[in-house]
PDB file of N, CA and C in Angstrom:
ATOM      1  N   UNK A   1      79.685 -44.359 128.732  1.00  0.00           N
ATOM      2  CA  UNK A   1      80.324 -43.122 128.344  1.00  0.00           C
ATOM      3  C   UNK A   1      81.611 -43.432 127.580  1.00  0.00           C
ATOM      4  N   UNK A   2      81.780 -42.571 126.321  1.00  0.00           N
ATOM      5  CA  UNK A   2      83.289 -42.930 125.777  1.00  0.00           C
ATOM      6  C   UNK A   2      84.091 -41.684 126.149  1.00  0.00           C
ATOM      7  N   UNK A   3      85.646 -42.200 125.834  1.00  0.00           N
ATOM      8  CA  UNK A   3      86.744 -41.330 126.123  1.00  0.00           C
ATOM      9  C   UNK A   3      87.355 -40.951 124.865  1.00  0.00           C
ATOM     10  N   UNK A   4      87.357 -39.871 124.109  1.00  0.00           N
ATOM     11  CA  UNK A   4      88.187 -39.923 122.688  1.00  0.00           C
ATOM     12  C   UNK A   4      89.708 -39.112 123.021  1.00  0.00           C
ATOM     13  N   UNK A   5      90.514 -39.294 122.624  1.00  0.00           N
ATOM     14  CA  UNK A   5      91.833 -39.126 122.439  1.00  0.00           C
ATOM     15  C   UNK A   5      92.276 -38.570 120.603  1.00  0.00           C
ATOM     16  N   UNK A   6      92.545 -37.418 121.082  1.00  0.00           N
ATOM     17  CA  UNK A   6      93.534 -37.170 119.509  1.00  0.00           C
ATOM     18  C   UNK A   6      94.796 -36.951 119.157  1.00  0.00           C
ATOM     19  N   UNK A   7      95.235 -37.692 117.651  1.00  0.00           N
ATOM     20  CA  UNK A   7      96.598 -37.551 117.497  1.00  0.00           C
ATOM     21  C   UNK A   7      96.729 -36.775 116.305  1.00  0.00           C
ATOM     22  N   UNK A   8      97.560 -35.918 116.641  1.00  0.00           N
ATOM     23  CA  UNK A   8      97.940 -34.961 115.179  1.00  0.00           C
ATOM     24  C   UNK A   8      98.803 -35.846 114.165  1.00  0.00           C
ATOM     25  N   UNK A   9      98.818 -35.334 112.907  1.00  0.00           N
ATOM     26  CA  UNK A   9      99.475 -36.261 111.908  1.00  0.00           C
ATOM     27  C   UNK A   9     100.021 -35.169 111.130  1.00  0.00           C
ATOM     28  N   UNK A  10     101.334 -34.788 110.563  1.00  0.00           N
ATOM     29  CA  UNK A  10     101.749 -34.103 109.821  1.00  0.00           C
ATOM     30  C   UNK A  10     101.610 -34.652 108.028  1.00  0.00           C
ATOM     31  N   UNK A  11     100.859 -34.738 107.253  1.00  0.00           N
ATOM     32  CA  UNK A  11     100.728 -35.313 106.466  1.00  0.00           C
ATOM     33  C   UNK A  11     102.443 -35.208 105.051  1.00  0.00           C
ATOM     34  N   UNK A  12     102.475 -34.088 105.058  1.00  0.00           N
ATOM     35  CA  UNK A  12     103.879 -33.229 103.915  1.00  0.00           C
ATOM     36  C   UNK A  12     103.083 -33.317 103.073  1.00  0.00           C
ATOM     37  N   UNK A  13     104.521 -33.814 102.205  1.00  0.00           N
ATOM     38  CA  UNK A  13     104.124 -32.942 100.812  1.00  0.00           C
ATOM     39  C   UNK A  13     103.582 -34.602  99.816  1.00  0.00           C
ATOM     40  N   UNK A  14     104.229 -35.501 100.199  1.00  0.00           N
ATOM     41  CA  UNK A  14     103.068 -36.459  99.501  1.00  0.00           C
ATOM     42  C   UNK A  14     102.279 -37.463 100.560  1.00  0.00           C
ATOM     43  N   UNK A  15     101.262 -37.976 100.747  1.00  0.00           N
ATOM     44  CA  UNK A  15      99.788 -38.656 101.382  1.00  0.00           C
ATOM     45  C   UNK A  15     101.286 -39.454 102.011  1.00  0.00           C
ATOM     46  N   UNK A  16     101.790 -40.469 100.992  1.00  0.00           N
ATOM     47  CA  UNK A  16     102.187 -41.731 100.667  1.00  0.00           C
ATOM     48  C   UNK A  16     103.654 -41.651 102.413  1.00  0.00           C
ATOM     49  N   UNK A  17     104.065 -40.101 102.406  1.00  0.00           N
ATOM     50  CA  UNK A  17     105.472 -40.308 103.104  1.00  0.00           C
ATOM     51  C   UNK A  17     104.703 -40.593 104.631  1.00  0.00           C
ATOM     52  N   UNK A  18     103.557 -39.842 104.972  1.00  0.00           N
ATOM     53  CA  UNK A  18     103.413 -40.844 106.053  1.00  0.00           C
ATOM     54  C   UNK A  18     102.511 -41.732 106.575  1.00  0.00           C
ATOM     55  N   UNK A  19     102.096 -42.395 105.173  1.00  0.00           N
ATOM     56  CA  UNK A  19     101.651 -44.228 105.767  1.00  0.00           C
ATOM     57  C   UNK A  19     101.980 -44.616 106.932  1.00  0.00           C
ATOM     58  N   UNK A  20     103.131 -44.818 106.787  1.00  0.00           N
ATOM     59  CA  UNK A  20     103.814 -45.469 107.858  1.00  0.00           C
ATOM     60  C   UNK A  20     103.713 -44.923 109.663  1.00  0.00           C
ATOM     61  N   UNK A  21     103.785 -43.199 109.157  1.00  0.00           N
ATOM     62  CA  UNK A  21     103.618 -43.169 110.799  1.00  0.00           C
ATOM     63  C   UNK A  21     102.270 -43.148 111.156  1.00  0.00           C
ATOM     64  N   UNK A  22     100.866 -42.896 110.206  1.00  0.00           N
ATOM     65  CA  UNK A  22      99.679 -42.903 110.421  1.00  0.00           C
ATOM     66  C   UNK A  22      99.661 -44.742 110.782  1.00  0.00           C
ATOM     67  N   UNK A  23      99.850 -45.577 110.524  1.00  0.00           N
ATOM     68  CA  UNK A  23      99.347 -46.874 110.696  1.00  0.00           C
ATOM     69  C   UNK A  23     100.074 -47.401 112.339  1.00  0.00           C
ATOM     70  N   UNK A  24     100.945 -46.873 112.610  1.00  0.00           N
ATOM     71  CA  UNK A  24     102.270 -47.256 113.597  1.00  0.00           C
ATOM     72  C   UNK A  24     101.435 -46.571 114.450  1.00  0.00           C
ATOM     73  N   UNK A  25     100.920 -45.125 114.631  1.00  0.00           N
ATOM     74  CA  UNK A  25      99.781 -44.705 115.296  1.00  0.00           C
ATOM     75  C   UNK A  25      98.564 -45.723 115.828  1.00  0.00           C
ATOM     76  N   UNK A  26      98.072 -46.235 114.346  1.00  0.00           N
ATOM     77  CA  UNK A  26      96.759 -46.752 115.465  1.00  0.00           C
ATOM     78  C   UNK A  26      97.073 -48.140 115.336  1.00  0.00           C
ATOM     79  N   UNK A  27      98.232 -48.331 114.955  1.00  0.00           N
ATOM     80  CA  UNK A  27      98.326 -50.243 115.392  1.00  0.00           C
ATOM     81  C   UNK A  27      98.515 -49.867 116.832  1.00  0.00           C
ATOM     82  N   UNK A  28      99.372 -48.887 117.233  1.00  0.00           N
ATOM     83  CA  UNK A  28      99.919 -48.579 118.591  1.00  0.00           C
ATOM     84  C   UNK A  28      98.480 -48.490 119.739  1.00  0.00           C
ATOM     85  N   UNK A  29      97.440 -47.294 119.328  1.00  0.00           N
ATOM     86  CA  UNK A  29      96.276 -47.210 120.215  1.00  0.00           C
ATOM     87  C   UNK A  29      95.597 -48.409 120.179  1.00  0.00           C
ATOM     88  N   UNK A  30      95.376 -49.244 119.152  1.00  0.00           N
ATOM     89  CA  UNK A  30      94.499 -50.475 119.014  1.00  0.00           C
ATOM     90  C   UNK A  30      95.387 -51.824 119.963  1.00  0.00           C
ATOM     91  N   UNK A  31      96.533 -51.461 120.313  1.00  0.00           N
ATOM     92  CA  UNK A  31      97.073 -52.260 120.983  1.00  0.00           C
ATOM     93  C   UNK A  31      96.867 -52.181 122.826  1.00  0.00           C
ATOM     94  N   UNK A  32      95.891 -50.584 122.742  1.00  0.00           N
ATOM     95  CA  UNK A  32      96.337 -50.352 124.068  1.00  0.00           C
ATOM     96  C   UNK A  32      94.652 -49.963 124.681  1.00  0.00           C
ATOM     97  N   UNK A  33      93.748 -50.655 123.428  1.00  0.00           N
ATOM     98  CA  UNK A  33      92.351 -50.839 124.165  1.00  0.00           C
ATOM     99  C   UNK A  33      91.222 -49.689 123.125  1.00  0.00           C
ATOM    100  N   UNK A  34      92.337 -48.771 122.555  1.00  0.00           N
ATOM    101  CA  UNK A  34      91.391 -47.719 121.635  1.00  0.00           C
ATOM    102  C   UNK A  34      91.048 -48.021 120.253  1.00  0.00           C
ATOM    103  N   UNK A  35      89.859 -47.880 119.858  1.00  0.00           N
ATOM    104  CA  UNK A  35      89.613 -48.264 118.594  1.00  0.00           C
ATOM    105  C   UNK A  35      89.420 -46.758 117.661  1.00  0.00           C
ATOM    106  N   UNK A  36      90.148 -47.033 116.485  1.00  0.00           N
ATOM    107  CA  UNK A  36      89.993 -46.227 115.710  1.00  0.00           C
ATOM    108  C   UNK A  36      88.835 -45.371 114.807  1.00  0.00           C
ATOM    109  N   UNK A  37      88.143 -44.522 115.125  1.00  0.00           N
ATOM    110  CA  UNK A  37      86.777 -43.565 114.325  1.00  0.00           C
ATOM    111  C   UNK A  37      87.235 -42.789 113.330  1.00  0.00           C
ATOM    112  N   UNK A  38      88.500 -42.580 112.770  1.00  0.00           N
ATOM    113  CA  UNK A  38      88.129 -41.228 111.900  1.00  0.00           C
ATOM    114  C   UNK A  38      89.331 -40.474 112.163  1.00  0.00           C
ATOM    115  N   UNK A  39      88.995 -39.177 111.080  1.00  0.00           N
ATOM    116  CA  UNK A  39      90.092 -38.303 111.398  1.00  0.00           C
ATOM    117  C   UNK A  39      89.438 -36.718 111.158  1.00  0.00           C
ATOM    118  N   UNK A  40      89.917 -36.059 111.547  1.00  0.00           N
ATOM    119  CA  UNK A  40      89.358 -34.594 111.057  1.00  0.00           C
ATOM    120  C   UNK A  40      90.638 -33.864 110.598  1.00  0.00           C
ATOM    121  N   UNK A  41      90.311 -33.120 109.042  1.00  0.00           N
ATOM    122  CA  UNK A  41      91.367 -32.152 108.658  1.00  0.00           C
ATOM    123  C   UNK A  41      91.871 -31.050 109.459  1.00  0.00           C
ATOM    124  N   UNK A  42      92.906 -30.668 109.834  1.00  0.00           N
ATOM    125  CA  UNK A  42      93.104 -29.406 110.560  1.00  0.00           C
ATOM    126  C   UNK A  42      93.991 -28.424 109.796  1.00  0.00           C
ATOM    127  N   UNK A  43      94.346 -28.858 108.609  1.00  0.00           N
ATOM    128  CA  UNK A  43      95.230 -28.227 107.833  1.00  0.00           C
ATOM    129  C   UNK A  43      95.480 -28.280 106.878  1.00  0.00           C
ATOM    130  N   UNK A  44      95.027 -27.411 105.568  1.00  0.00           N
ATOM    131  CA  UNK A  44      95.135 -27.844 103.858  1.00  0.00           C
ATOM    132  C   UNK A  44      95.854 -26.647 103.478  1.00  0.00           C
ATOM    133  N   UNK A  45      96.317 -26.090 102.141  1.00  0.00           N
ATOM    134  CA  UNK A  45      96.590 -25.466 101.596  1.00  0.00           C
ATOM    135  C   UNK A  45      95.506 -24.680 100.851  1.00  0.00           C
ATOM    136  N   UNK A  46      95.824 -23.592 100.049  1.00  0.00           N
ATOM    137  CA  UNK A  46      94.790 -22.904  99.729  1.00  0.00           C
ATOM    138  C   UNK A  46      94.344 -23.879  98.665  1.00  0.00           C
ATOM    139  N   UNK A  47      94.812 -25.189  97.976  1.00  0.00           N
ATOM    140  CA  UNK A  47      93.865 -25.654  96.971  1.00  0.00           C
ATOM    141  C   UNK A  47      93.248 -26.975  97.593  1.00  0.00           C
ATOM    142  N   UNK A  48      93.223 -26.720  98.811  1.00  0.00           N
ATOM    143  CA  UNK A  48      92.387 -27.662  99.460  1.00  0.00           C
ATOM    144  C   UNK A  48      92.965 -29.074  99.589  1.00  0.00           C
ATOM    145  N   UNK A  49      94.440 -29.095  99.666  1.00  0.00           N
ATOM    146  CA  UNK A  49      95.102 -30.371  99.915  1.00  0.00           C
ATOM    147  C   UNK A  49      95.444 -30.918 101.335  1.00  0.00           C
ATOM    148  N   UNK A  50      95.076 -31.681 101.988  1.00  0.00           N
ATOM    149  CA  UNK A  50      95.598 -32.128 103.306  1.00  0.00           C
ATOM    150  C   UNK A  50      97.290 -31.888 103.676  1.00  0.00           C
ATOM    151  N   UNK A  51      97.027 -31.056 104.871  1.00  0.00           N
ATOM    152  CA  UNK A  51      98.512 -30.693 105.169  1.00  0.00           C
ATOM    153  C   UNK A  51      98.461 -31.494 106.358  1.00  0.00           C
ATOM    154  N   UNK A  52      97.220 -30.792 107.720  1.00  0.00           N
ATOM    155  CA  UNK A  52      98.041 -31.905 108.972  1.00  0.00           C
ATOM    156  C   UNK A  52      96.033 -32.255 108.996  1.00  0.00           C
ATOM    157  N   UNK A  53      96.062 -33.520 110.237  1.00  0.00           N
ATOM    158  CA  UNK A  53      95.249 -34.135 110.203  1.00  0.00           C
ATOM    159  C   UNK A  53      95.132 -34.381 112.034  1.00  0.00           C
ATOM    160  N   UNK A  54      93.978 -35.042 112.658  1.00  0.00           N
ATOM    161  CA  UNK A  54      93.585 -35.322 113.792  1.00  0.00           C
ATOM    162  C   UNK A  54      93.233 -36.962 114.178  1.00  0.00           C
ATOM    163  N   UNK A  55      94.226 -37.646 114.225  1.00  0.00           N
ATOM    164  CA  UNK A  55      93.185 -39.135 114.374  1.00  0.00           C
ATOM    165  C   UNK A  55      92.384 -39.082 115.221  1.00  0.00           C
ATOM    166  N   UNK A  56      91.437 -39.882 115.102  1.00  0.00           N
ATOM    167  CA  UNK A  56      90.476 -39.988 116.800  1.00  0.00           C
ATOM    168  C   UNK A  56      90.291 -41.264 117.035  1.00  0.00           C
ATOM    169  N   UNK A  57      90.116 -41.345 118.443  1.00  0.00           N
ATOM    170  CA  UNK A  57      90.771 -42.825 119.247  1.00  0.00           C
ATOM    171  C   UNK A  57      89.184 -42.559 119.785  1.00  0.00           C
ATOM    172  N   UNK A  58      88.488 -43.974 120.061  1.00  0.00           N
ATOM    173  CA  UNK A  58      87.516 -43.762 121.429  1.00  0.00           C
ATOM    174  C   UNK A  58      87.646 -44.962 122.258  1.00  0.00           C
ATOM    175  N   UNK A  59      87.004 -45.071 123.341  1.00  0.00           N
ATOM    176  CA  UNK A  59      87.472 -45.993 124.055  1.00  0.00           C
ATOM    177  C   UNK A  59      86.436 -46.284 125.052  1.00  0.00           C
ATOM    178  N   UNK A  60      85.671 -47.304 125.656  1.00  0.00           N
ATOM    179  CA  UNK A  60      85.126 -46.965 126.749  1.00  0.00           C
ATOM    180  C   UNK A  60      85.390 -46.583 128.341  1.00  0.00           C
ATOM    181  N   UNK A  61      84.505 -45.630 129.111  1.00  0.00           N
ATOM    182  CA  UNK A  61      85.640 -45.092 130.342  1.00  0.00           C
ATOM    183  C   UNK A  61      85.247 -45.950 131.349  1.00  0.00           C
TER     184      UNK A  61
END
């Protein structure tokens, strides 16, 4: 059976400003047994640009 875990990500106004906290994220879960699957959009603008985002962690239980 797996366990998934999600982390919200505020993306702004350019991809690029948060690299840094998206990677610091899953260096952080990958340090603590969770491996990284994916992400799901939870938030764009009306021209369809990524505003916030969902990482997903799974893990076995």
């Amino acid at each position: 059976m797996k366990q998934y875990e999600y982390v919200s990500v505020h993306i702004g106004k350019l991809f690029g400003t948060a690299s840094k906290e998206y990677r610091e994220i899953i260096n952080n879960y990958a340090a603590k047994g969770w491996r990284y699957v994916g992400f799901i959009p939870t938030n764009m603008n009306d021209y369809g640009k990524l505003k916030d985002i969902d990482l997903i962690f799974e893990k076995d239980c």
